[in-house]
Protein backbone atom coordinates (compact mmCIF):
# COMPACT_ATOMS: atom_id res chain seq x y z
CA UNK A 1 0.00 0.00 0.00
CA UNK A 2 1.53 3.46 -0.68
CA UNK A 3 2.94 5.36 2.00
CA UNK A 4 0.92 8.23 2.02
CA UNK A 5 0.19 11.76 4.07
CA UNK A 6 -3.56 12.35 3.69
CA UNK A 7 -4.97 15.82 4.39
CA UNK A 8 -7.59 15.33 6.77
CA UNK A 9 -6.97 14.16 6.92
CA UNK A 10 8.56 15.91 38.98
CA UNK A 11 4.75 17.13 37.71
CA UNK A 12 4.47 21.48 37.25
CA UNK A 13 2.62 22.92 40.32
CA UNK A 14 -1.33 24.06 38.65
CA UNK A 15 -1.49 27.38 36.73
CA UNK A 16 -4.04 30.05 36.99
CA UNK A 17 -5.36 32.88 35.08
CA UNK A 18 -7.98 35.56 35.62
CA UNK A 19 -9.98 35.42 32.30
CA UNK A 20 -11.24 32.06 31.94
CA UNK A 21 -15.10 33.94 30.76
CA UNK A 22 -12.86 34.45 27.74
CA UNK A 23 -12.86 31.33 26.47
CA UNK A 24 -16.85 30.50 27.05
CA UNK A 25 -17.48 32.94 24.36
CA UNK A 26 -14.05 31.66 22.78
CA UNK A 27 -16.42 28.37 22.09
CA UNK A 28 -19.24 29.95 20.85
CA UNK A 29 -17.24 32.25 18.01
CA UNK A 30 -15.69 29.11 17.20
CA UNK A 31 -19.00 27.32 16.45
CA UNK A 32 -20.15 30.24 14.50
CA UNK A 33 -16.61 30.37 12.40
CA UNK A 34 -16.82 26.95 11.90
CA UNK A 35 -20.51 26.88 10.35
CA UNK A 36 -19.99 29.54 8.13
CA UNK A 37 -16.53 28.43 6.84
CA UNK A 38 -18.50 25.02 5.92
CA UNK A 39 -20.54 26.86 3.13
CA UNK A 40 -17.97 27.86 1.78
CA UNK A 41 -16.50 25.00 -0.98
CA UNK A 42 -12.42 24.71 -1.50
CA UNK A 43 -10.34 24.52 -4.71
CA UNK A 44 -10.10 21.47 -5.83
CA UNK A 45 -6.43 21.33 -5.33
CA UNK A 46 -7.12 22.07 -1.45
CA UNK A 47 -9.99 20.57 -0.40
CA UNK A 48 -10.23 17.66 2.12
CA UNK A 49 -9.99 13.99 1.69
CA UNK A 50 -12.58 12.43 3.98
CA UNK A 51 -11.35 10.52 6.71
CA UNK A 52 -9.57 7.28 5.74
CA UNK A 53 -10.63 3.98 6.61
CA UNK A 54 -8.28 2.17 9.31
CA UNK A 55 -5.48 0.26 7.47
CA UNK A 56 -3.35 -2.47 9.16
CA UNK A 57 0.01 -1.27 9.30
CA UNK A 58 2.97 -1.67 11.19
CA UNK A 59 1.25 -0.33 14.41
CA UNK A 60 -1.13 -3.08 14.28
CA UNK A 61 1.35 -5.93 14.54
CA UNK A 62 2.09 -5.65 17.99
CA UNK A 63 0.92 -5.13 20.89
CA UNK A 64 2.11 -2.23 23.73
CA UNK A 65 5.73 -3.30 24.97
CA UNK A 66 5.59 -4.71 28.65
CA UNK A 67 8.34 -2.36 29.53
CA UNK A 68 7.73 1.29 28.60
CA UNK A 69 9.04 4.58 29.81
CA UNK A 70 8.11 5.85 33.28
CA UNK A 71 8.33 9.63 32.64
CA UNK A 72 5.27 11.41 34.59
CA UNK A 73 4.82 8.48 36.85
CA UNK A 74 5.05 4.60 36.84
CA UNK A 75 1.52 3.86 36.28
CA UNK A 76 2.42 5.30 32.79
CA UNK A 77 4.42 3.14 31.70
CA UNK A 78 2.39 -0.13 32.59
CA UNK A 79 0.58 -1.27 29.63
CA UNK A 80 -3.51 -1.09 29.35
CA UNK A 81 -5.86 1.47 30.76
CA UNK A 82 -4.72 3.53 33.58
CA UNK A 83 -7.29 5.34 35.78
CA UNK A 84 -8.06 6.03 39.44
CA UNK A 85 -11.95 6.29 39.84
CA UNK A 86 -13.41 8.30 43.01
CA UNK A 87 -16.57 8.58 44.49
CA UNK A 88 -19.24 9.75 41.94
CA UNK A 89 -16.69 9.91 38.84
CA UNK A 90 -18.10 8.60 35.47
CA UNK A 91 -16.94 5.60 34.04
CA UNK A 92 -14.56 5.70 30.85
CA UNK A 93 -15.97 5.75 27.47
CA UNK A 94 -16.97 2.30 26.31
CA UNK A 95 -16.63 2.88 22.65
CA UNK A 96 -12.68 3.76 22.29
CA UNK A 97 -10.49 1.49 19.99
CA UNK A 98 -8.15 4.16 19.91
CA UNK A 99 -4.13 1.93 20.39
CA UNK A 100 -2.88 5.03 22.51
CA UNK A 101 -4.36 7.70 24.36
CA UNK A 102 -4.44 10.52 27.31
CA UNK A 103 -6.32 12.89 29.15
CA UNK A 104 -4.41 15.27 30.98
CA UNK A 105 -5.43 18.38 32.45
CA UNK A 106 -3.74 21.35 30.73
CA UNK A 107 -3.49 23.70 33.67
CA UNK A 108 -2.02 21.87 36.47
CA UNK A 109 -0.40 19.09 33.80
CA UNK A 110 -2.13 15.81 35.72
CA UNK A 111 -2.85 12.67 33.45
CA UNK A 112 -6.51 11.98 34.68
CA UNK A 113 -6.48 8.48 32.48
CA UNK A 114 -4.29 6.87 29.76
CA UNK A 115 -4.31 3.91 27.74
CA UNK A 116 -0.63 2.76 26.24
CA UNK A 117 0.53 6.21 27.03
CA UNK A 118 4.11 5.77 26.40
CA UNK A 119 3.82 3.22 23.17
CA UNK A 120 5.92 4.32 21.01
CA UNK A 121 3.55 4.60 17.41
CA UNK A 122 3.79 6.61 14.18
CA UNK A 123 2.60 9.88 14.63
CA UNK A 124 1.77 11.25 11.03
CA UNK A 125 0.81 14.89 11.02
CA UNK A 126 0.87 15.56 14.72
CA UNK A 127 4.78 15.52 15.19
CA UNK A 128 4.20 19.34 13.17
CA UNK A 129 3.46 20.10 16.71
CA UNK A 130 7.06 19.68 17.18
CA UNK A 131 7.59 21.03 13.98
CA UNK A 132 6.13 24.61 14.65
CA UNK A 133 7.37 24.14 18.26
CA UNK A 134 10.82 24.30 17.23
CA UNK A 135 10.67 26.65 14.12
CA UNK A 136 8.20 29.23 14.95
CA UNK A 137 10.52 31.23 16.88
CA UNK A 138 13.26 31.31 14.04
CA UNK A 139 11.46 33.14 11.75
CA UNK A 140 9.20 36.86 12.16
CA UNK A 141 5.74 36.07 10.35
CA UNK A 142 6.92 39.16 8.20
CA UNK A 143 9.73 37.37 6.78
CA UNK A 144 9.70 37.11 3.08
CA UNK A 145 11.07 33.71 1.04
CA UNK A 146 10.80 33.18 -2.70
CA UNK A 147 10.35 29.32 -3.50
CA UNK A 148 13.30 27.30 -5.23
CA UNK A 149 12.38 24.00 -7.05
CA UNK A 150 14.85 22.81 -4.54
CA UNK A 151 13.00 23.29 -1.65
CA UNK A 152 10.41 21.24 -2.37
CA UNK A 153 12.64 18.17 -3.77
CA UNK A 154 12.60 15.12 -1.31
CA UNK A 155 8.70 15.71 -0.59
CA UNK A 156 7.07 11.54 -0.11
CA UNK A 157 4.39 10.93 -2.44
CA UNK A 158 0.94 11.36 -1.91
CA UNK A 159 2.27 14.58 0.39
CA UNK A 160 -0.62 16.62 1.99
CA UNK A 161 -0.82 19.87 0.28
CA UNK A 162 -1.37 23.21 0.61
CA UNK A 163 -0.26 24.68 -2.98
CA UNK A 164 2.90 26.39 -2.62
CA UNK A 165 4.52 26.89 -5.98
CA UNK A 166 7.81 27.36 -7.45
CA UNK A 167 9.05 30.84 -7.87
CA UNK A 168 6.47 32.22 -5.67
CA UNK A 169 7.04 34.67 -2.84
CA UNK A 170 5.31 33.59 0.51
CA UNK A 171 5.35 35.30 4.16
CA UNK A 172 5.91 32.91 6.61
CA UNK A 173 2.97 33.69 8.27
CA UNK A 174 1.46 32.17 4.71
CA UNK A 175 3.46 29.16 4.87
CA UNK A 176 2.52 28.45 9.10
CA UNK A 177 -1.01 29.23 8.05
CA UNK A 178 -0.21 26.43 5.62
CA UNK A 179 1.05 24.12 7.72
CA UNK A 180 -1.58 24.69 9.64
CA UNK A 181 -4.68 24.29 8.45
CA UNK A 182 -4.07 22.23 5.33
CA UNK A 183 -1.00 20.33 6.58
CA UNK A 184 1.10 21.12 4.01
CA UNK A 185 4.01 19.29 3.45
CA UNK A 186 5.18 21.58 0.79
CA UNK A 187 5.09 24.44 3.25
CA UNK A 188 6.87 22.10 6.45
CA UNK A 189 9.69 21.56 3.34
CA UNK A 190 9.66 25.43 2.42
CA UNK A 191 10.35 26.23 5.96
CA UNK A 192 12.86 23.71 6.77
CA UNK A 193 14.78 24.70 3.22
CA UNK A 194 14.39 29.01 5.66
CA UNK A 195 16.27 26.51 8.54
CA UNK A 196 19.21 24.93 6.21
CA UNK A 197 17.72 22.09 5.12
CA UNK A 198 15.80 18.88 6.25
CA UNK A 199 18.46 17.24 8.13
CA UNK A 200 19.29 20.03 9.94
CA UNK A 201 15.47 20.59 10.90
CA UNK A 202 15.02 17.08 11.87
CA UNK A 203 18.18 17.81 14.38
CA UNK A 204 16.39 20.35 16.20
CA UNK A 205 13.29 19.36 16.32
CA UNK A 206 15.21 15.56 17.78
CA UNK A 207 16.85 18.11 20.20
CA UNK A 208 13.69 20.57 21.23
CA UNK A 209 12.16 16.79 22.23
CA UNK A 210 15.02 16.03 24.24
CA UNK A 211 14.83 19.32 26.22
CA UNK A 212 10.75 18.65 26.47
CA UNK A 213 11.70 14.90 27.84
CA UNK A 214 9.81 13.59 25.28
CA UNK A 215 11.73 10.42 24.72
CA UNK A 216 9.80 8.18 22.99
CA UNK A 217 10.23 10.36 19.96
CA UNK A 218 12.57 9.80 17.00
CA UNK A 219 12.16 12.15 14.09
CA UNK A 220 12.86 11.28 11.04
CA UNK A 221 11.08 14.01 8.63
CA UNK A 222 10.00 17.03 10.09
CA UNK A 223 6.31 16.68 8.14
CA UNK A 224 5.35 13.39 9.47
CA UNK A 225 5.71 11.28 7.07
CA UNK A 226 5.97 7.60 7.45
CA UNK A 227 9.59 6.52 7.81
CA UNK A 228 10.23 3.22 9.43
CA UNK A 229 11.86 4.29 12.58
CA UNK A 230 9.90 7.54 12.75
CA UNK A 231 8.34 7.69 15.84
CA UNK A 232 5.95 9.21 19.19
CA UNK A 233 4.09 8.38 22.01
CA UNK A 234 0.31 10.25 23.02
CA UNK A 235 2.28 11.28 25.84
CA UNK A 236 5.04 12.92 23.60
CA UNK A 237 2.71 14.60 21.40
CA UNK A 238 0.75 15.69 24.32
CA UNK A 239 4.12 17.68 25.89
CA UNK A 240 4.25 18.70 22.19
CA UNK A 241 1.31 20.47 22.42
CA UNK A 242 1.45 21.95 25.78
CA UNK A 243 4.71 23.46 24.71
CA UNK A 244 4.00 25.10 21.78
CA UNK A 245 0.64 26.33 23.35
CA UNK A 246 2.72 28.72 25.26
CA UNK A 247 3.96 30.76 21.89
CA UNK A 248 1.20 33.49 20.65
CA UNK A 249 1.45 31.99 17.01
CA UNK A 250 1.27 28.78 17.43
CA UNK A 251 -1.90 29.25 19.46
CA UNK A 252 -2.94 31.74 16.71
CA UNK A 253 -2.41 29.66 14.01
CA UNK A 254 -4.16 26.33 15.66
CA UNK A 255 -7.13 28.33 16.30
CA UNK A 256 -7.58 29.22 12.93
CA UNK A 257 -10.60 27.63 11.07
CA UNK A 258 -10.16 29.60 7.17
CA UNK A 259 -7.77 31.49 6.11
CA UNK A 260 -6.63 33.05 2.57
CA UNK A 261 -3.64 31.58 0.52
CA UNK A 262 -1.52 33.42 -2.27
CA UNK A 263 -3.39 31.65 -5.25
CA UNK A 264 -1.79 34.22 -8.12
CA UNK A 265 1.10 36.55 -8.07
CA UNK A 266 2.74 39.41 -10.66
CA UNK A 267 6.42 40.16 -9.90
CA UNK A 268 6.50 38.40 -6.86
CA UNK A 269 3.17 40.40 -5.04
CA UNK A 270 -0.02 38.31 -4.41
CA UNK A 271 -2.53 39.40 -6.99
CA UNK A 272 -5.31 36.90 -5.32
CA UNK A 273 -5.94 34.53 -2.96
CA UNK A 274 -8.16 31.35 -2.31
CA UNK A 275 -9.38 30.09 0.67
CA UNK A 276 -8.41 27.25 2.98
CA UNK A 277 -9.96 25.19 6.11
CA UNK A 278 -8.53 23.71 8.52
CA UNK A 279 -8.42 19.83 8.69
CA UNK A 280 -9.00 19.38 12.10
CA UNK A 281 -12.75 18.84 12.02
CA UNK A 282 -13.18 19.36 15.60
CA UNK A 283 -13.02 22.71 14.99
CA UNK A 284 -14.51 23.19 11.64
CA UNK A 285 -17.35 20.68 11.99
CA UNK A 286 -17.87 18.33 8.99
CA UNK A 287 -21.00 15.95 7.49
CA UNK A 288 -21.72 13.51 10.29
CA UNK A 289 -19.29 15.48 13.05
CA UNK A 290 -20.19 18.39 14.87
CA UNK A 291 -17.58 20.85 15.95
CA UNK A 292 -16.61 20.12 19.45
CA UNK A 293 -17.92 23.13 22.24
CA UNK A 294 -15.10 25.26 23.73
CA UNK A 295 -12.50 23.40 21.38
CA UNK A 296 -9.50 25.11 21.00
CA UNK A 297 -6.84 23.60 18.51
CA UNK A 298 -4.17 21.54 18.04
CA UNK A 299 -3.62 19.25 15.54
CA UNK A 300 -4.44 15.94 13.87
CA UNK A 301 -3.19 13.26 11.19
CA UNK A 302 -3.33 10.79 9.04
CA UNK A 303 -1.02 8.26 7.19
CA UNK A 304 -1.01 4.36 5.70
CA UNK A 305 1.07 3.15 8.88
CA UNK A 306 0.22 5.63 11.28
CA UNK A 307 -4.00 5.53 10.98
CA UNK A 308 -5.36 8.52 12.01
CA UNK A 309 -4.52 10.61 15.12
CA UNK A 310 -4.58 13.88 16.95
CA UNK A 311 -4.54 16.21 19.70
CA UNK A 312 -6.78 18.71 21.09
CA UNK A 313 -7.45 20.96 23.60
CA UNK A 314 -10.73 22.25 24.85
CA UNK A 315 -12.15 24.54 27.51
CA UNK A 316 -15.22 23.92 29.43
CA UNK A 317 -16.81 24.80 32.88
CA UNK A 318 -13.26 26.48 33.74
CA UNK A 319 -11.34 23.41 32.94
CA UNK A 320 -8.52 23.34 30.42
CA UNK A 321 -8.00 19.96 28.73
CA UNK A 322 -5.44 18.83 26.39
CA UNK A 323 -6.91 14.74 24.90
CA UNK A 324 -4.67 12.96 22.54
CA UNK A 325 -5.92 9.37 20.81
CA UNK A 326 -3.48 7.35 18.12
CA UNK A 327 -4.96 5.27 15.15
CA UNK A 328 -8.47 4.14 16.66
CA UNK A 329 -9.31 0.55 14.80
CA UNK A 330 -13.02 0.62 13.79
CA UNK A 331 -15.04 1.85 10.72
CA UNK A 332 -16.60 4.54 12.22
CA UNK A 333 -16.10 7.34 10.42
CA UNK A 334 -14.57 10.46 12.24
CA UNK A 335 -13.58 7.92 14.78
CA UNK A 336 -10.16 9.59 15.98
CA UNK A 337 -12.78 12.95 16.52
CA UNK A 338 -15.43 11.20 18.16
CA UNK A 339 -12.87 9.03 20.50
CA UNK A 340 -11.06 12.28 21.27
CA UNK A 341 -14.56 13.98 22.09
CA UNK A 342 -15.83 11.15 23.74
CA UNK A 343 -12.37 11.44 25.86
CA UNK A 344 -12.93 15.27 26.81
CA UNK A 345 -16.66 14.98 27.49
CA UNK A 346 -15.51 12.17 30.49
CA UNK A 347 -13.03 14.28 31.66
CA UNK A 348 -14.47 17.28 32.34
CA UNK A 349 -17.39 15.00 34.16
CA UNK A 350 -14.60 13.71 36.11
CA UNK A 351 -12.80 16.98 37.18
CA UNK A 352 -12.10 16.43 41.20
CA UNK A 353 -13.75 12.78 40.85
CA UNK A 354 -10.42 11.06 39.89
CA UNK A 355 -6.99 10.54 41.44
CA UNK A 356 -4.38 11.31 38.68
CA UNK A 357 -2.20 8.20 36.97
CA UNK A 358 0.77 10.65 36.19
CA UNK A 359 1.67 14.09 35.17
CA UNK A 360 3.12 16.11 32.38
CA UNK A 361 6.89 16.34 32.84
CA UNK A 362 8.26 20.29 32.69
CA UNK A 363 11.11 20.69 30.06
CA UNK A 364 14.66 20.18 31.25
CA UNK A 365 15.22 23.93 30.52
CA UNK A 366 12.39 24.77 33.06
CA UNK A 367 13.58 22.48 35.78
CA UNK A 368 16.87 23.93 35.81
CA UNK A 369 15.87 27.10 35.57
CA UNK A 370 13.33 26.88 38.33
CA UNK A 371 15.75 25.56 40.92
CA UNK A 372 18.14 28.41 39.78
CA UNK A 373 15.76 31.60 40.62
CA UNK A 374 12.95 30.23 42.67
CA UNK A 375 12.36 32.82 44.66
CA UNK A 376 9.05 33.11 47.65
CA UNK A 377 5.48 34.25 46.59
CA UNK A 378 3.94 34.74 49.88
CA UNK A 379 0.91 33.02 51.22
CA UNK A 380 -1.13 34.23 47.80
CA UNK A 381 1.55 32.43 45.70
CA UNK A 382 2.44 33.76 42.30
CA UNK A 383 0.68 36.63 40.79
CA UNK A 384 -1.39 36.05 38.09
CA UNK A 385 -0.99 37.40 34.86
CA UNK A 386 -2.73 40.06 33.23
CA UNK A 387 -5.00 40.19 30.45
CA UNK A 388 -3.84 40.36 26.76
CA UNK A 389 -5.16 42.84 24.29
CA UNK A 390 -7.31 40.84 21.11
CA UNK A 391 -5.50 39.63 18.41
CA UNK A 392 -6.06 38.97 15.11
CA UNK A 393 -5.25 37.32 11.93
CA UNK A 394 -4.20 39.13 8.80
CA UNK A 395 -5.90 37.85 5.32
CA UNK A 396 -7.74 35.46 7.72
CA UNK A 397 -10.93 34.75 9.34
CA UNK A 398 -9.66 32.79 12.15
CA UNK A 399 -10.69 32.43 15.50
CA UNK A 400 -7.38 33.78 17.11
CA UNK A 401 -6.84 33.22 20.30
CA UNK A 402 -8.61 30.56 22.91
CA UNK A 403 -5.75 29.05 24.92
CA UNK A 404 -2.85 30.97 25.83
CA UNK A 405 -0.61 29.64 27.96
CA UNK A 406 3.01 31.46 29.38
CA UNK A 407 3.88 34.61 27.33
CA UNK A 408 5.48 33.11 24.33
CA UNK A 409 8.46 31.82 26.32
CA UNK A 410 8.60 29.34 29.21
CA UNK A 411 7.30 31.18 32.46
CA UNK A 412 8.86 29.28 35.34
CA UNK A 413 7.35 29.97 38.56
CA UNK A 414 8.60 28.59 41.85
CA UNK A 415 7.54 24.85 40.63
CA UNK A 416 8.20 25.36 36.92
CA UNK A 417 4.89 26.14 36.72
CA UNK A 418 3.35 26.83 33.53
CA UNK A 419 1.36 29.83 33.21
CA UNK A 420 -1.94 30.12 31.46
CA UNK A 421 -3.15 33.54 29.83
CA UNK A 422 -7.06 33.46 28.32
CA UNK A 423 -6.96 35.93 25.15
CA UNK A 424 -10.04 37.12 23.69
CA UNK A 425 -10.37 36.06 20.02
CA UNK A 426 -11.35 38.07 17.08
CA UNK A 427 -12.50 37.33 13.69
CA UNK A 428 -11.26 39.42 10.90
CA UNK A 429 -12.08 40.64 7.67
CA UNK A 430 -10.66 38.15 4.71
């Protein structure tokens, strides 16, 4: 069967933020976005594949190992379903066939359940959570790069698209829009070409894991694409996403339902644009799949050996959770959507009804750095951040801003605790 990309297709102490309002009517504008980017159809040469079918591919031919890490608690690393049910908490979901998955809670980083959390499976289009983690700060969105054929050489076929073309002259806030919402492997291979090249991409991003303990990943391309000893863990791409959730763009640009994309240019200035969706259908909403209330982002993906899989994070009843669920085996359709929803809805019923399994490890960087300048709060503890001003998206109509979390950087507190902002999204003009 062809390898293929297919578009879609020591725990941190709790953080706190003043504006969590924000992201109640952060769920509604989404929902609103979401049905009116539906109406509108895509070129052909960026619209949507359905959802694929479930293939049997190398994941399948194995079960979990017995012996897996132990990062964020030993519970973790024991194979099968790991949960601690208290008085009054629901039961887990009945219907998930999902071979890895995690709920954690975003804020104070506890794993509330897990299944397989530290199997180490392809992760398709979720390691560009890594991706963007690692890059995004390198370039200023305003940075200008004119396409060579040679940046788009070495690109697996079948690739997930977005439409970047040779000769060409993209922003890079075009080309992480790209990434994105379409999953562009053109535009992951444009940006890497900005970083000196694929190898030396794949290096950092390898590296960036290291420093985020997330060692059960071993990259191999930076878009995702099957290679045999490519590699990640639902755990992994969970500390993925709560990493790159602290950087304004990369919560910009997951938040971001349509956008516009340089469709013609004359002398190297876009003359027009077309419009693209994002693939992750918990936020856009699709035929058989509503979008998910008070989701926020991240991302999801989908190869031949990998199956489908994906990450989210959602806000509801002031509880921040971040869900990830790798290559469900069933027919339903949407299944890695509805498994993940199915996921959230159980754990914000069991918010203060279970006894975490784990937590989400803090990055090397922020251990170090916490034991270096801890200094004491008082009795009230840290002070809270302030409020942001909106933000927007330029040739967009994206949903900006639901999640926030640090200022852009890693804020250490006293515990290496993470610190979570609520920004007030905006929808702008395409």
């Amino acid at each position: 069967m062809q390898n293929s990309t297919r578009p879609e297709p020591s725990g941190p102490a709790r953080v706190t933020g003043p504006l969590r309002s924000a992201l109640l009517a952060t769920s509604a504008l989404l929902l609103t976005v979401s049905a009116l980017s539906l109406t509108t159809a895509l070129p052909a040469a960026a619209a949507d594949k359905p959802d694929a079918k479930p293939t049997k591919g190398a994941a399948d031919k194995a079960g979990p190992p017995a012996d897996m890490s132990t990062i964020g608690g030993d519970r973790l690393g024991e194979p099968g379903t790991q949960v601690n049910l208290g008085a009054g908490a629901p039961v887990l979901p009945k219907d998930l066939t999902a071979k890895a998955w995690i709920v954690t809670d975003a804020e104070s980083g506890a794993v509330l359940a897990s299944h397989n959390a530290h199997w180490e499976l392809p992760p398709a289009s979720t390691l560009k959570m890594l991706f963007a983690d690692t890059l995004l700060p390198k370039f200023p969105k305003s940075t200008t790069h004119k396409v060579l054929p040679s940046d788009l050489a070495g690109m697996g076929a079948g690739s997930s698209l977005v439409g970047v073309k040779e000769n060409f002259t993209y922003s890079v806030h075009d080309l992480w829009l790209g990434v994105f919402l379409r999953s562009g492997n053109d535009a992951v291979h444009v940006l890497s070409a900005m970083n000196h090249g694929v190898s030396q991409t794949v290096a950092d991003m390898q590296a960036h894991a290291e420093d985020l303990q997330a060692n059960d990943t071993h990259v191999v391309s930076p878009d995702g694409y099957d290679a045999p000893t490519q590699h990640s863990s639902a755990y992994d791409l969970t500390l993925f996403a709560r990493s790159g959730l602290q950087k304004a763009d990369f919560r910009e640009y997951a938040a971001t339902a349509t956008a516009k994309f340089p469709e013609a240019q004359k002398k190297g200035k876009t003359t027009s644009r077309f419009e693209i969706q994002n693939t992750n259908r918990l936020l856009t909403g699709d035929i058989g799949l509503d979008a998910y209330k008070g989701i926020a982002g991240v991302k999801n993906g989908n190869t031949t050996n990998a199956g489908a899989t994906f990450t989210g994070v959602a806000e509801r009843n002031n509880k921040v959770l971040l869900v990830t669920v790798m290559h469900p085996d069933t027919k339903e359709s949407h299944a890695v959507y509805k498994e993940t929803a199915r996921l959230l809805d159980w754990g914000f019923q069991a918010d203060g009804r279970v006894t975490p399994v784990g937590t989400l490890v803090p990055p090397k960087g922020a251990e170090s750095s916490a034991s270096a300048s801890a200094t004491p709060q008082g009795d009230a503890g840290p002070a809270k951040p302030a409020a942001h001003a909106a933000v927007s998206t330029k040739d967009s109509r994206g949903v900006g801003i639901a999640l926030a979390i640090a200022a852009g950087v890693l804020a250490v507190l006293a515990a290496a605790a993470f610190t979570v902002r609520k920004k007030w999204p905006t929808r702008t003009k395409s």
